[in-house]
PDB file of N, CA and C in Angstrom:
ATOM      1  N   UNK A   1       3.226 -13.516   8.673  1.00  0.00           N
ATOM      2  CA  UNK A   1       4.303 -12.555   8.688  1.00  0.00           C
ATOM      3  C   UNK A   1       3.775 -11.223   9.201  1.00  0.00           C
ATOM      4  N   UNK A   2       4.706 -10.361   9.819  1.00  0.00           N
ATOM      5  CA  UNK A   2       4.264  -9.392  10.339  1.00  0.00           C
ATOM      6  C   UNK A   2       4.255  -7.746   9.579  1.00  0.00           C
ATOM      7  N   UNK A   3       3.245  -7.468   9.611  1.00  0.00           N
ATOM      8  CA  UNK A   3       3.042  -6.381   8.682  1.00  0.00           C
ATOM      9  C   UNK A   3       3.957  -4.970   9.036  1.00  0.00           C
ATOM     10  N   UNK A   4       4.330  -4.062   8.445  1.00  0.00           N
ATOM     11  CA  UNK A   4       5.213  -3.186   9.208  1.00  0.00           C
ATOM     12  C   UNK A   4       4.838  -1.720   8.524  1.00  0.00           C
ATOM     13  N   UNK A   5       4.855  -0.920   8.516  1.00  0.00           N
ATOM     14  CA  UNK A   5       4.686   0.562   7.508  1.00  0.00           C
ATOM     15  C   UNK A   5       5.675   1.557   8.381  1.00  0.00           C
ATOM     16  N   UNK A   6       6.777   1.396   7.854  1.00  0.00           N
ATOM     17  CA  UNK A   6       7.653   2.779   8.026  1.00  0.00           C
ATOM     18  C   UNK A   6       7.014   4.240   7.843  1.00  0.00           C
ATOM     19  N   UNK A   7       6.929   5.178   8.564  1.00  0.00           N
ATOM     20  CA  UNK A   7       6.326   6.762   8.250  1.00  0.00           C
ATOM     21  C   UNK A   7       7.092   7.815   8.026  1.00  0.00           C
ATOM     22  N   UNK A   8       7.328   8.394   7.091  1.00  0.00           N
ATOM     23  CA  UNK A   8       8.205   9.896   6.877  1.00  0.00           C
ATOM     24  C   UNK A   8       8.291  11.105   8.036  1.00  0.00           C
ATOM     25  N   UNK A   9       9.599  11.049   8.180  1.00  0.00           N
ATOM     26  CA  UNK A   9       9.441  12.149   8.994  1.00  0.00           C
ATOM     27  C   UNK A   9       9.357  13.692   8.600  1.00  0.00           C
ATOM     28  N   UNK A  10       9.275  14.089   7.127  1.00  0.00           N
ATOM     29  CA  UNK A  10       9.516  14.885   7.070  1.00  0.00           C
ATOM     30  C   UNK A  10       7.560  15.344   6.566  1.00  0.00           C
ATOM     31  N   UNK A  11       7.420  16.683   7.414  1.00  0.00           N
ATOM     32  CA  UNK A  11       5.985  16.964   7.053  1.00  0.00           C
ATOM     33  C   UNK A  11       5.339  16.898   6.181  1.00  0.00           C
ATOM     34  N   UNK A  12       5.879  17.221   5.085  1.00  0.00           N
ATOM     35  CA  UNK A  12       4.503  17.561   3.863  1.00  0.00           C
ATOM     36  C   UNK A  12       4.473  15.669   3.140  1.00  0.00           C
ATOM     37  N   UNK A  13       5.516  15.171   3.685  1.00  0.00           N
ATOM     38  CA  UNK A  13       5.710  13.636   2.859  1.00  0.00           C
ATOM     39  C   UNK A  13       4.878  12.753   4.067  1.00  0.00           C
ATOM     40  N   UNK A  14       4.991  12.954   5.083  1.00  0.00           N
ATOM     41  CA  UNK A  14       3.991  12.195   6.311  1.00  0.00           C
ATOM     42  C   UNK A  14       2.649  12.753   6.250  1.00  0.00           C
ATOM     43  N   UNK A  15       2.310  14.005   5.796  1.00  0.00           N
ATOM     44  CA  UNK A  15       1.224  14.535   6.079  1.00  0.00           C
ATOM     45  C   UNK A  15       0.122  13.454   4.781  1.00  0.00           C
ATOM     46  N   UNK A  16       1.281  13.437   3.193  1.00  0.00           N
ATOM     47  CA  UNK A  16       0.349  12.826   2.475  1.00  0.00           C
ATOM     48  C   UNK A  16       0.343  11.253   2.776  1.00  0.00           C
ATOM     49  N   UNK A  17       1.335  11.073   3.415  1.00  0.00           N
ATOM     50  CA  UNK A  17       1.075   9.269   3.533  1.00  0.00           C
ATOM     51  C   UNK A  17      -0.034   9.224   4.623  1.00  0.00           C
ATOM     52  N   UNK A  18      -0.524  10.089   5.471  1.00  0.00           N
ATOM     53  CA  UNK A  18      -1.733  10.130   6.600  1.00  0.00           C
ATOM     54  C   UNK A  18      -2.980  10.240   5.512  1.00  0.00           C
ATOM     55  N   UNK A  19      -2.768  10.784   4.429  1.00  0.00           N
ATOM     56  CA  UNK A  19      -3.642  11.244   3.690  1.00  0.00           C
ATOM     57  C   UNK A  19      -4.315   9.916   2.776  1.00  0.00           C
ATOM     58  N   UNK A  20      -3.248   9.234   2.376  1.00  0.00           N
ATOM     59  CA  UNK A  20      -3.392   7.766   1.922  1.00  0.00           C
ATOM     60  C   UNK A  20      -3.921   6.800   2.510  1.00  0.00           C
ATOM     61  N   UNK A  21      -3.601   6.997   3.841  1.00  0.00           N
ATOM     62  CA  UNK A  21      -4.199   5.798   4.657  1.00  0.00           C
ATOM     63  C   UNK A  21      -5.688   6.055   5.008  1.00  0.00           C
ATOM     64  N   UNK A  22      -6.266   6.941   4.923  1.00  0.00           N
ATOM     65  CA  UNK A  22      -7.345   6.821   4.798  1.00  0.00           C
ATOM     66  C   UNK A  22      -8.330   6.603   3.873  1.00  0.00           C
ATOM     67  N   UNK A  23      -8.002   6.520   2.359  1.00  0.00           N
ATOM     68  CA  UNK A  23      -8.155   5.656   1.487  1.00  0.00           C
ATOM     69  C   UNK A  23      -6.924   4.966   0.263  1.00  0.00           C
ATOM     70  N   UNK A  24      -6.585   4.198   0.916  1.00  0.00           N
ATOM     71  CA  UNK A  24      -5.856   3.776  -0.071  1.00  0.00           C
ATOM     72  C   UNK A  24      -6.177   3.050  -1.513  1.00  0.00           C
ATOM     73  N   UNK A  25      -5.378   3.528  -2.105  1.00  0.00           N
ATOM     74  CA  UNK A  25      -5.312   2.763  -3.952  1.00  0.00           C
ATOM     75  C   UNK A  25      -4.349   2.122  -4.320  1.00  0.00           C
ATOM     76  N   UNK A  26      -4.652   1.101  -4.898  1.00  0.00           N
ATOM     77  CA  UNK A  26      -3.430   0.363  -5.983  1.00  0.00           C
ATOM     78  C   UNK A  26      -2.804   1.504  -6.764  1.00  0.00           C
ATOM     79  N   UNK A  27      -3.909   2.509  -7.482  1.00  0.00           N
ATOM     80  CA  UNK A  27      -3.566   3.248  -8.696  1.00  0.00           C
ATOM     81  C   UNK A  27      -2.543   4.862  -8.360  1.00  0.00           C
ATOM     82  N   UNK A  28      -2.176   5.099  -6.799  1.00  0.00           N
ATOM     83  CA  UNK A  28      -1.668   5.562  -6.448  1.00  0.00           C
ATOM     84  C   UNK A  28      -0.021   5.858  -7.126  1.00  0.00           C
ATOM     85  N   UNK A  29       0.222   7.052  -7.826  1.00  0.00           N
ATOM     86  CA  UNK A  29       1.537   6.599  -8.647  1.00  0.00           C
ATOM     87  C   UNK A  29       2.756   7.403  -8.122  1.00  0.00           C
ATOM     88  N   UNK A  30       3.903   7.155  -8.504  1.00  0.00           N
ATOM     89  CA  UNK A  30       4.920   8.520  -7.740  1.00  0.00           C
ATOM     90  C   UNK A  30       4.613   9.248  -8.258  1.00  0.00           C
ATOM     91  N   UNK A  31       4.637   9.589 -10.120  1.00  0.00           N
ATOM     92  CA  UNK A  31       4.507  10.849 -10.589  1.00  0.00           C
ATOM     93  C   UNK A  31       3.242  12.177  -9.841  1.00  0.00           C
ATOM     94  N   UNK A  32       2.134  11.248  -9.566  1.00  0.00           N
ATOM     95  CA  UNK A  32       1.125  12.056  -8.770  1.00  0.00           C
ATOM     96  C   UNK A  32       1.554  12.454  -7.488  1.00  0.00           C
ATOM     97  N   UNK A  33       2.264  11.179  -6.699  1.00  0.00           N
ATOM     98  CA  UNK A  33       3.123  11.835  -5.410  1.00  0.00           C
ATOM     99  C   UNK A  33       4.010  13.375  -5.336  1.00  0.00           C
ATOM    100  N   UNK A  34       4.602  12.631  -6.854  1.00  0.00           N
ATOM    101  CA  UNK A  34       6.014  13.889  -6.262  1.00  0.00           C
ATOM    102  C   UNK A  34       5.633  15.125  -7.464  1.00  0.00           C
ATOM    103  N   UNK A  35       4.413  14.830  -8.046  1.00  0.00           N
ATOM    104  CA  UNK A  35       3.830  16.416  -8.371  1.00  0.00           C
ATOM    105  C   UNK A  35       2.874  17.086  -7.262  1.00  0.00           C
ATOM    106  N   UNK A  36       2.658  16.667  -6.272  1.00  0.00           N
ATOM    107  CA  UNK A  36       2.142  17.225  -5.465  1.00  0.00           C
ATOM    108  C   UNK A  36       2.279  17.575  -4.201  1.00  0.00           C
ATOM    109  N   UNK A  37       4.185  17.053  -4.588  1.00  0.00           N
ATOM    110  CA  UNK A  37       5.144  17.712  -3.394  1.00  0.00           C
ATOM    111  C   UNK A  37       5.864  19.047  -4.022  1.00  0.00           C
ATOM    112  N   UNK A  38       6.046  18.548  -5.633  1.00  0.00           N
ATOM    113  CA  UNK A  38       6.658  19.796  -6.322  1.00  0.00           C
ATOM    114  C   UNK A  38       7.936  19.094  -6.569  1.00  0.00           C
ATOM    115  N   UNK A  39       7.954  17.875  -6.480  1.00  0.00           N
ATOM    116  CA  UNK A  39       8.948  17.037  -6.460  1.00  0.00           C
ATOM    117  C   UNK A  39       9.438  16.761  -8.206  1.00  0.00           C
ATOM    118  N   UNK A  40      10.298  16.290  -8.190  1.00  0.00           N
ATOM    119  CA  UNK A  40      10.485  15.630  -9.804  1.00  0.00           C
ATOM    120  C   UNK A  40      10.456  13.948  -9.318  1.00  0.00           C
ATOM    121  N   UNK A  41      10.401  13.344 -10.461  1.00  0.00           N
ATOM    122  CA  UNK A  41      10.110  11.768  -9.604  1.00  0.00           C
ATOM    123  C   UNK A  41      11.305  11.179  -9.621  1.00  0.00           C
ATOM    124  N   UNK A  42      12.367  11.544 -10.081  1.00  0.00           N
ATOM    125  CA  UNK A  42      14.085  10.997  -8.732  1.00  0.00           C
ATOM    126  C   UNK A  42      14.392  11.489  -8.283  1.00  0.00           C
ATOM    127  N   UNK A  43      13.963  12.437  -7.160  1.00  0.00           N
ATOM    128  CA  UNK A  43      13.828  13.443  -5.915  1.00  0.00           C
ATOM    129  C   UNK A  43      12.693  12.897  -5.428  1.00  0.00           C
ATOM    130  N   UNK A  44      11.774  12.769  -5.681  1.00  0.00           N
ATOM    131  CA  UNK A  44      10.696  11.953  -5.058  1.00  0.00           C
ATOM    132  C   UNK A  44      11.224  10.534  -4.090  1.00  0.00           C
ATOM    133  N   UNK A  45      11.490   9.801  -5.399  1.00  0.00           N
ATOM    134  CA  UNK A  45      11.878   8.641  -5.355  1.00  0.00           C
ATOM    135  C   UNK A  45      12.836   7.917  -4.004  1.00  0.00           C
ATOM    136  N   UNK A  46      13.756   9.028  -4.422  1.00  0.00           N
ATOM    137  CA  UNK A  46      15.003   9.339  -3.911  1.00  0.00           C
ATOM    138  C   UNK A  46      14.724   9.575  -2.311  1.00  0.00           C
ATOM    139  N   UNK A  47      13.473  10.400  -2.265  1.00  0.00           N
ATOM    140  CA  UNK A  47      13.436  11.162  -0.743  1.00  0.00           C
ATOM    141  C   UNK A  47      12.470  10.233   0.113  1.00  0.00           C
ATOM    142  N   UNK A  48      11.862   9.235  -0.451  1.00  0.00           N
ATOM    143  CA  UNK A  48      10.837   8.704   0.171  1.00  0.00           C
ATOM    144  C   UNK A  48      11.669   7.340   0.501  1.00  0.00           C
ATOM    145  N   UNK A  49      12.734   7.292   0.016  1.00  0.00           N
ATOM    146  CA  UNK A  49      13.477   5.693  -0.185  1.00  0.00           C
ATOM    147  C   UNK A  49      14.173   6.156   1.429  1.00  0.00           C
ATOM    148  N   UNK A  50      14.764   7.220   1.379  1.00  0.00           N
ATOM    149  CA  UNK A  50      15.646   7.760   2.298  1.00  0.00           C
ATOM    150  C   UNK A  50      14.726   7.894   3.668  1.00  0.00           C
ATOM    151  N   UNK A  51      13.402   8.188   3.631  1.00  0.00           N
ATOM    152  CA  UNK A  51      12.792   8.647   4.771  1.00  0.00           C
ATOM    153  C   UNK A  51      11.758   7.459   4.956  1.00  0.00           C
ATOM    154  N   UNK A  52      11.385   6.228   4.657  1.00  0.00           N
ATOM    155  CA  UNK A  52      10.834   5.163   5.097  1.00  0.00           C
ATOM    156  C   UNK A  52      11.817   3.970   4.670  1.00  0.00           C
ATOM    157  N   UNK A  53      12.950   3.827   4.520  1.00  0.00           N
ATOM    158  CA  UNK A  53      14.002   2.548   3.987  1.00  0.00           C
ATOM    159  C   UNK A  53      13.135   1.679   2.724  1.00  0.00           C
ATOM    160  N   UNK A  54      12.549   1.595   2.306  1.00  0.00           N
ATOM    161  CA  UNK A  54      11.402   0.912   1.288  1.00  0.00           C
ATOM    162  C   UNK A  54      10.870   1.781  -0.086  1.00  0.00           C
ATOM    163  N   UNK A  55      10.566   1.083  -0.695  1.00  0.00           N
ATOM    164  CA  UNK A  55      10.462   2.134  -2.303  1.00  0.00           C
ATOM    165  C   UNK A  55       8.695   2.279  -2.109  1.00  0.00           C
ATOM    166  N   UNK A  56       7.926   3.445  -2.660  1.00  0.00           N
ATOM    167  CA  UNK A  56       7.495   3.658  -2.700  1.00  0.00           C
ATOM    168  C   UNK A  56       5.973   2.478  -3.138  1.00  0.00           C
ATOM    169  N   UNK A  57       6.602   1.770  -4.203  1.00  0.00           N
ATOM    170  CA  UNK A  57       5.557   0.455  -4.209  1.00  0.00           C
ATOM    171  C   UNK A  57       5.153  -0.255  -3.407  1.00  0.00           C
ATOM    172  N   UNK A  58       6.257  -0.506  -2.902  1.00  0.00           N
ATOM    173  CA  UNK A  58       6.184  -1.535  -1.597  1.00  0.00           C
ATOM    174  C   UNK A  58       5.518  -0.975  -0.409  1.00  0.00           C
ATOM    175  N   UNK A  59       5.871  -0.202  -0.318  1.00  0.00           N
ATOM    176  CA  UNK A  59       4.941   0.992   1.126  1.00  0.00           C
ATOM    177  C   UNK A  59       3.544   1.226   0.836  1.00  0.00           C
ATOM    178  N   UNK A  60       3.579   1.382  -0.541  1.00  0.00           N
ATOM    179  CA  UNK A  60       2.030   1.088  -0.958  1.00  0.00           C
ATOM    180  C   UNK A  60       1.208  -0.211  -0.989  1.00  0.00           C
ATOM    181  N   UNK A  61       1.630  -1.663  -1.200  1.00  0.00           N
ATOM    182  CA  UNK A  61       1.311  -2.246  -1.199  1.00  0.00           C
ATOM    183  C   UNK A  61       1.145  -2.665   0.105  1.00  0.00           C
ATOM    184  N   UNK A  62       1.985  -2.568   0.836  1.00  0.00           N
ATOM    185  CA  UNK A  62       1.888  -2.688   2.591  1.00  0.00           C
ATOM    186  C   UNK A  62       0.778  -1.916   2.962  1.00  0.00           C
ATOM    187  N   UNK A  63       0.774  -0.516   2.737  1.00  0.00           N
ATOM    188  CA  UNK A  63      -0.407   0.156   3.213  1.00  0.00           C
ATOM    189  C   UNK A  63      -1.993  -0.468   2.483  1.00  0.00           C
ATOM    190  N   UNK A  64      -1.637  -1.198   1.569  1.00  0.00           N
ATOM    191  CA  UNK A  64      -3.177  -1.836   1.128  1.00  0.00           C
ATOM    192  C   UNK A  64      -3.218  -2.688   1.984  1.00  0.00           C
ATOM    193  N   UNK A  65      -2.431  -3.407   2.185  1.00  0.00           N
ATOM    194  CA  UNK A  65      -2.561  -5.079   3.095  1.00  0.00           C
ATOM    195  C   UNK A  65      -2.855  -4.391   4.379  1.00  0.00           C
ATOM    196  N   UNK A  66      -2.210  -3.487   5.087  1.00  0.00           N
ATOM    197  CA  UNK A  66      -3.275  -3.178   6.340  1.00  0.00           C
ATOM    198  C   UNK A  66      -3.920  -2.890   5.972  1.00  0.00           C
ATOM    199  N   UNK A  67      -4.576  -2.065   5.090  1.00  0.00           N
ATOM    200  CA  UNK A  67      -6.003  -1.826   5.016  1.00  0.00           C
ATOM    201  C   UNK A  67      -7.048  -3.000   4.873  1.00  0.00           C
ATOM    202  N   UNK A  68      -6.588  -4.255   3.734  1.00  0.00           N
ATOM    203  CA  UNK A  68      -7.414  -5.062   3.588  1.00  0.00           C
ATOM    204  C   UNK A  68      -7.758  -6.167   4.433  1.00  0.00           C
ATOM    205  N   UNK A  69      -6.135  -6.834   5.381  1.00  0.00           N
ATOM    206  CA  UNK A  69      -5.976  -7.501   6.228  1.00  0.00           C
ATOM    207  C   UNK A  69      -7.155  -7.315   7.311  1.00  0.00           C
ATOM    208  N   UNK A  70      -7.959  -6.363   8.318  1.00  0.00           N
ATOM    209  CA  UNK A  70      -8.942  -6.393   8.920  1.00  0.00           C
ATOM    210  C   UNK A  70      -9.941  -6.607   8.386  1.00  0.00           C
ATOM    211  N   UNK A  71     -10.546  -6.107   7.031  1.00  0.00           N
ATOM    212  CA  UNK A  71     -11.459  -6.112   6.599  1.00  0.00           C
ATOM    213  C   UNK A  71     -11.613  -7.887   5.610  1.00  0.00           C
ATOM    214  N   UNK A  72     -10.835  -8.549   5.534  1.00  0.00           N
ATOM    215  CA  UNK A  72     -10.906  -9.706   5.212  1.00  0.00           C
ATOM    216  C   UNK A  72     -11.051 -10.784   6.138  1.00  0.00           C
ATOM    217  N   UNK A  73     -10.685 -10.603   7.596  1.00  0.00           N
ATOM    218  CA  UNK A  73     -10.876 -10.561   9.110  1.00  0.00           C
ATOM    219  C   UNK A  73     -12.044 -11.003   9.105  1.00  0.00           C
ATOM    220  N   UNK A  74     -12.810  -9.913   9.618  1.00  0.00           N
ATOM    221  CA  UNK A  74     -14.420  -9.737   9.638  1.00  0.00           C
ATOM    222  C   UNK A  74     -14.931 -10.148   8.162  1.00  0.00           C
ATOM    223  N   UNK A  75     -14.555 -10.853   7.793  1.00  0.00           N
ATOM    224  CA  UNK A  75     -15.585 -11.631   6.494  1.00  0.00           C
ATOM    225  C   UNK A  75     -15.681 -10.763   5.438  1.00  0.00           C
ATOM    226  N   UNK A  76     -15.457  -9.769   4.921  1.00  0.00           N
ATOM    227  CA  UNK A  76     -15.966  -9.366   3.892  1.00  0.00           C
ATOM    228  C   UNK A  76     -15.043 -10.388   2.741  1.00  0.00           C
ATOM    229  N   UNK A  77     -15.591 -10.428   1.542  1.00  0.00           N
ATOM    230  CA  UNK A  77     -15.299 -10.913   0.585  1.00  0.00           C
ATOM    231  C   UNK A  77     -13.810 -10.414  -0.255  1.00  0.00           C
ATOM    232  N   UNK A  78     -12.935 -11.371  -0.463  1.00  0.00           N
ATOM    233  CA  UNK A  78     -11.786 -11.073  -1.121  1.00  0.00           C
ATOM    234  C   UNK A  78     -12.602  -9.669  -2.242  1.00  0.00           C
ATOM    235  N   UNK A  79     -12.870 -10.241  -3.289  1.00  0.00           N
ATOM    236  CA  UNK A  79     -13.560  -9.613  -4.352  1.00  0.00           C
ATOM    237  C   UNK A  79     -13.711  -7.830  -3.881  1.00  0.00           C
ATOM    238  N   UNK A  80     -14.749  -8.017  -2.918  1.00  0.00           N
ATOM    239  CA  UNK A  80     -14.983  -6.692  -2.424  1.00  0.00           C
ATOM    240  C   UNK A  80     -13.674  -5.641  -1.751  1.00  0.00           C
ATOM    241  N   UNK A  81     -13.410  -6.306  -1.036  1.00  0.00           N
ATOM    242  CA  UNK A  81     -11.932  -5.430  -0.775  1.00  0.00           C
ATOM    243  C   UNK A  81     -11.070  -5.543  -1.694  1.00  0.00           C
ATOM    244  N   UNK A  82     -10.667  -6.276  -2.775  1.00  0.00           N
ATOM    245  CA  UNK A  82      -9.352  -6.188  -4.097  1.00  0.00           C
ATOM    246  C   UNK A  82     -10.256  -4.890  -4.512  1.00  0.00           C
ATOM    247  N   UNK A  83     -11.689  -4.873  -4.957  1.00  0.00           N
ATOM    248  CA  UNK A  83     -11.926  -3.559  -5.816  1.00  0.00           C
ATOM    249  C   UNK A  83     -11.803  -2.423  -5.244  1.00  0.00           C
ATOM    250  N   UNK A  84     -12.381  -2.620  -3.655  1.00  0.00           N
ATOM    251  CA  UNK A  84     -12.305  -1.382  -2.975  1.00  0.00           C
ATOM    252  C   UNK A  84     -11.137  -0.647  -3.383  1.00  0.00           C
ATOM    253  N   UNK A  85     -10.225  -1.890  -2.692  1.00  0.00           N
ATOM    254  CA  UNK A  85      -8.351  -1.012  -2.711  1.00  0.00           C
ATOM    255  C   UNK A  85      -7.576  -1.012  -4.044  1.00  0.00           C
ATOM    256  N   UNK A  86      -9.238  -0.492  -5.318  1.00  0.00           N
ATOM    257  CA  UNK A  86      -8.291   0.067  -6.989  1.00  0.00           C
ATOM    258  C   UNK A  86      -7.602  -1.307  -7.465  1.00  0.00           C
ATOM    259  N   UNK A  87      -7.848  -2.402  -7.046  1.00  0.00           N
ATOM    260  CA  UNK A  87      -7.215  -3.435  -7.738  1.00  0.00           C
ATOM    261  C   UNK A  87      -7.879  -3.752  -8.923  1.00  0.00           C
ATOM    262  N   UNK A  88      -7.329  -3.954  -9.971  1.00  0.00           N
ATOM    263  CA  UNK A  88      -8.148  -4.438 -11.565  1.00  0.00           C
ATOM    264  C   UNK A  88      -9.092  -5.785 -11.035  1.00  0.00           C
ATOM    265  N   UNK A  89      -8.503  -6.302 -10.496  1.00  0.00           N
ATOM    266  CA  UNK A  89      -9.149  -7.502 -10.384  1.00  0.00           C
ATOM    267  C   UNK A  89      -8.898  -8.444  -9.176  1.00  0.00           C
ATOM    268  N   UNK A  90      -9.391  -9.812  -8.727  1.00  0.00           N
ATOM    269  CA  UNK A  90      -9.215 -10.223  -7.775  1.00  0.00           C
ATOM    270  C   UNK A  90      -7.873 -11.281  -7.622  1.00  0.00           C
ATOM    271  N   UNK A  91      -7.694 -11.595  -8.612  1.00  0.00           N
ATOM    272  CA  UNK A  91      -6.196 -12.210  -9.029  1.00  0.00           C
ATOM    273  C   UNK A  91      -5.415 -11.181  -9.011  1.00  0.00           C
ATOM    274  N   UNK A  92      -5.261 -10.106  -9.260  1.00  0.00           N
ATOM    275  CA  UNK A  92      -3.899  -9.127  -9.288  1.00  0.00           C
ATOM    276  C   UNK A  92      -3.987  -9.000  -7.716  1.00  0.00           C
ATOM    277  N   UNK A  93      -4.944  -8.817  -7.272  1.00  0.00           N
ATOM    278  CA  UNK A  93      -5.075  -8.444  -5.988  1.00  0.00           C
ATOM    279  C   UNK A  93      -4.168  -9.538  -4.876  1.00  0.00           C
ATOM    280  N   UNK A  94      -4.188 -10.869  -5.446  1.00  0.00           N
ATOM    281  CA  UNK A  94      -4.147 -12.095  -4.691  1.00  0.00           C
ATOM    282  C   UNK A  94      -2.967 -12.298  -5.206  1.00  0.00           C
ATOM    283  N   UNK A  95      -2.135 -12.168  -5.981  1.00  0.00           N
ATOM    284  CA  UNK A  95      -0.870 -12.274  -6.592  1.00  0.00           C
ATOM    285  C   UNK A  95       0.070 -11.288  -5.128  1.00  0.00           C
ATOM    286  N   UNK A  96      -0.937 -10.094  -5.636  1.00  0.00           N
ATOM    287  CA  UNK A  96       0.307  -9.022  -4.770  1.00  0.00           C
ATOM    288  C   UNK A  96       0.386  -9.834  -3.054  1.00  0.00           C
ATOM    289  N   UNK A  97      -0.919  -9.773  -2.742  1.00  0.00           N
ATOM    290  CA  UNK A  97      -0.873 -10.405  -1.397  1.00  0.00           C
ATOM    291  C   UNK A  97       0.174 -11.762  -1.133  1.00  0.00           C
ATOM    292  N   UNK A  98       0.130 -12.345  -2.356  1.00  0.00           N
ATOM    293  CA  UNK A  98       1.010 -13.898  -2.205  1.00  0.00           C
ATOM    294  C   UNK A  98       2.207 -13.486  -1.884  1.00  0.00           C
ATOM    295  N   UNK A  99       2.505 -12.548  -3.010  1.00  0.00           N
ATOM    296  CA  UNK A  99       3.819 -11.700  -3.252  1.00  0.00           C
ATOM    297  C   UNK A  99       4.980 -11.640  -1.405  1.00  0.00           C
ATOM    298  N   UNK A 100       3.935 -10.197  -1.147  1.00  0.00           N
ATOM    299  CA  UNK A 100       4.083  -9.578   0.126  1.00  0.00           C
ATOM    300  C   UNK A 100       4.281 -10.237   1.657  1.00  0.00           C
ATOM    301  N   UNK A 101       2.820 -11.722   1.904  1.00  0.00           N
ATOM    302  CA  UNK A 101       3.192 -12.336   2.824  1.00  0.00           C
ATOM    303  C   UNK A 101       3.007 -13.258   2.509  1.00  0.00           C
ATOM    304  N   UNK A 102       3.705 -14.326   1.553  1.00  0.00           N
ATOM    305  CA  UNK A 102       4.237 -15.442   1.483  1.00  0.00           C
ATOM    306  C   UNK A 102       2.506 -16.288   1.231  1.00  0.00           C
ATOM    307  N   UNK A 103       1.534 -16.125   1.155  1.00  0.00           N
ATOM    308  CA  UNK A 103       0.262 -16.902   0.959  1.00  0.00           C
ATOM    309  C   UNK A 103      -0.651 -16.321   0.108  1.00  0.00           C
ATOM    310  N   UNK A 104      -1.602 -16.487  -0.171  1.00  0.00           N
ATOM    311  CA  UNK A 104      -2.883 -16.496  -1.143  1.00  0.00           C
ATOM    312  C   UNK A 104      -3.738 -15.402   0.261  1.00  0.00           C
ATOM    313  N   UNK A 105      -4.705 -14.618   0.413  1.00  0.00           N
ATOM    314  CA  UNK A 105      -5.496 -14.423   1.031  1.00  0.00           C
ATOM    315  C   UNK A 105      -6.308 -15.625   1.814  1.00  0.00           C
ATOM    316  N   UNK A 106      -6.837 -16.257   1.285  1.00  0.00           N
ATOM    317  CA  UNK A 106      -7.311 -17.562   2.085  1.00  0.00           C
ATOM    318  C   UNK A 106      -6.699 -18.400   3.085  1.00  0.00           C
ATOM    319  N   UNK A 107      -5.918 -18.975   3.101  1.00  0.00           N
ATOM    320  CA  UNK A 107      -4.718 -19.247   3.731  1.00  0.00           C
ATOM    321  C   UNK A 107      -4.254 -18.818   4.829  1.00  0.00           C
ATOM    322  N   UNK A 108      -3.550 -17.187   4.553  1.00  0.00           N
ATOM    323  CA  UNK A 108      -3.004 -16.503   5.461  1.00  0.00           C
ATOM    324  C   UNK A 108      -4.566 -16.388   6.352  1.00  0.00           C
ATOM    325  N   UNK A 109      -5.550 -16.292   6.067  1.00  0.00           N
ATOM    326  CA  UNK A 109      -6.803 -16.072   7.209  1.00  0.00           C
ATOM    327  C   UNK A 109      -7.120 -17.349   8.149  1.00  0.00           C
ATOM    328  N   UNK A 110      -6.971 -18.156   7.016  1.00  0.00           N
ATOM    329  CA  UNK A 110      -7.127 -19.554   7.699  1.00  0.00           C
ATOM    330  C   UNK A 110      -5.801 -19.865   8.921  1.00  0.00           C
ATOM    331  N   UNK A 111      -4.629 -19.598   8.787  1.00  0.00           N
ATOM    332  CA  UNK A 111      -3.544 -19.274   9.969  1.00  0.00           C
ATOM    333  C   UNK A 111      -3.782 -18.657  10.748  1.00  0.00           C
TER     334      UNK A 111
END
């Protein structure tokens, strides 16, 4: 399946999703988002739903899967990239991935 990440057009909300993608976290939360827009978190919520069509989880979890998707590519170890990208563990990690594109990590590489 094909991976997609909608981007905000509005500055200070694109500036931090540029900010994310260069390290992304599972542990990434709205309340930290939309206190550091000055936001309340259903104005947050609200404004990020409106300016990428997708809720804030989901955009996050997408932005992990590109991140991890290359780096599982080139061989590195499930294990190592679930912790990298703040995942508790390598099953939560592999759940979300099943979740998102329809397979297990293994699998979808092996396709």
């Amino acid at each position: 399946q094909p991976l997609g990440l909608p981007f905000p057009l509005a500055p200070t909300l694109a500036a931090l999703c540029r900010r994310f993608l260069e390290s992304p976290t599972a542990h990434a939360t709205i309340d930290t988002w939309a206190s550091e827009l000055a936001m309340s978190r259903r104005t947050f919520t609200r404004t990020f739903a409106r300016e990428t069509g997708i809720s804030f989880s989901v955009w996050r979890q997408r932005a992990c899967l590109l991140a991890a998707v290359p780096r599982l590519s080139s061989g590195e170890p499930i294990t190592i990239v679930a912790l990298d990208l703040g995942y508790d563990s390598v099953s939560a990690f592999t759940t979300m991935f099943k979740r998102m594109l329809g397979t297990p990590p293994r699998s979808y590489l092996a396709g």
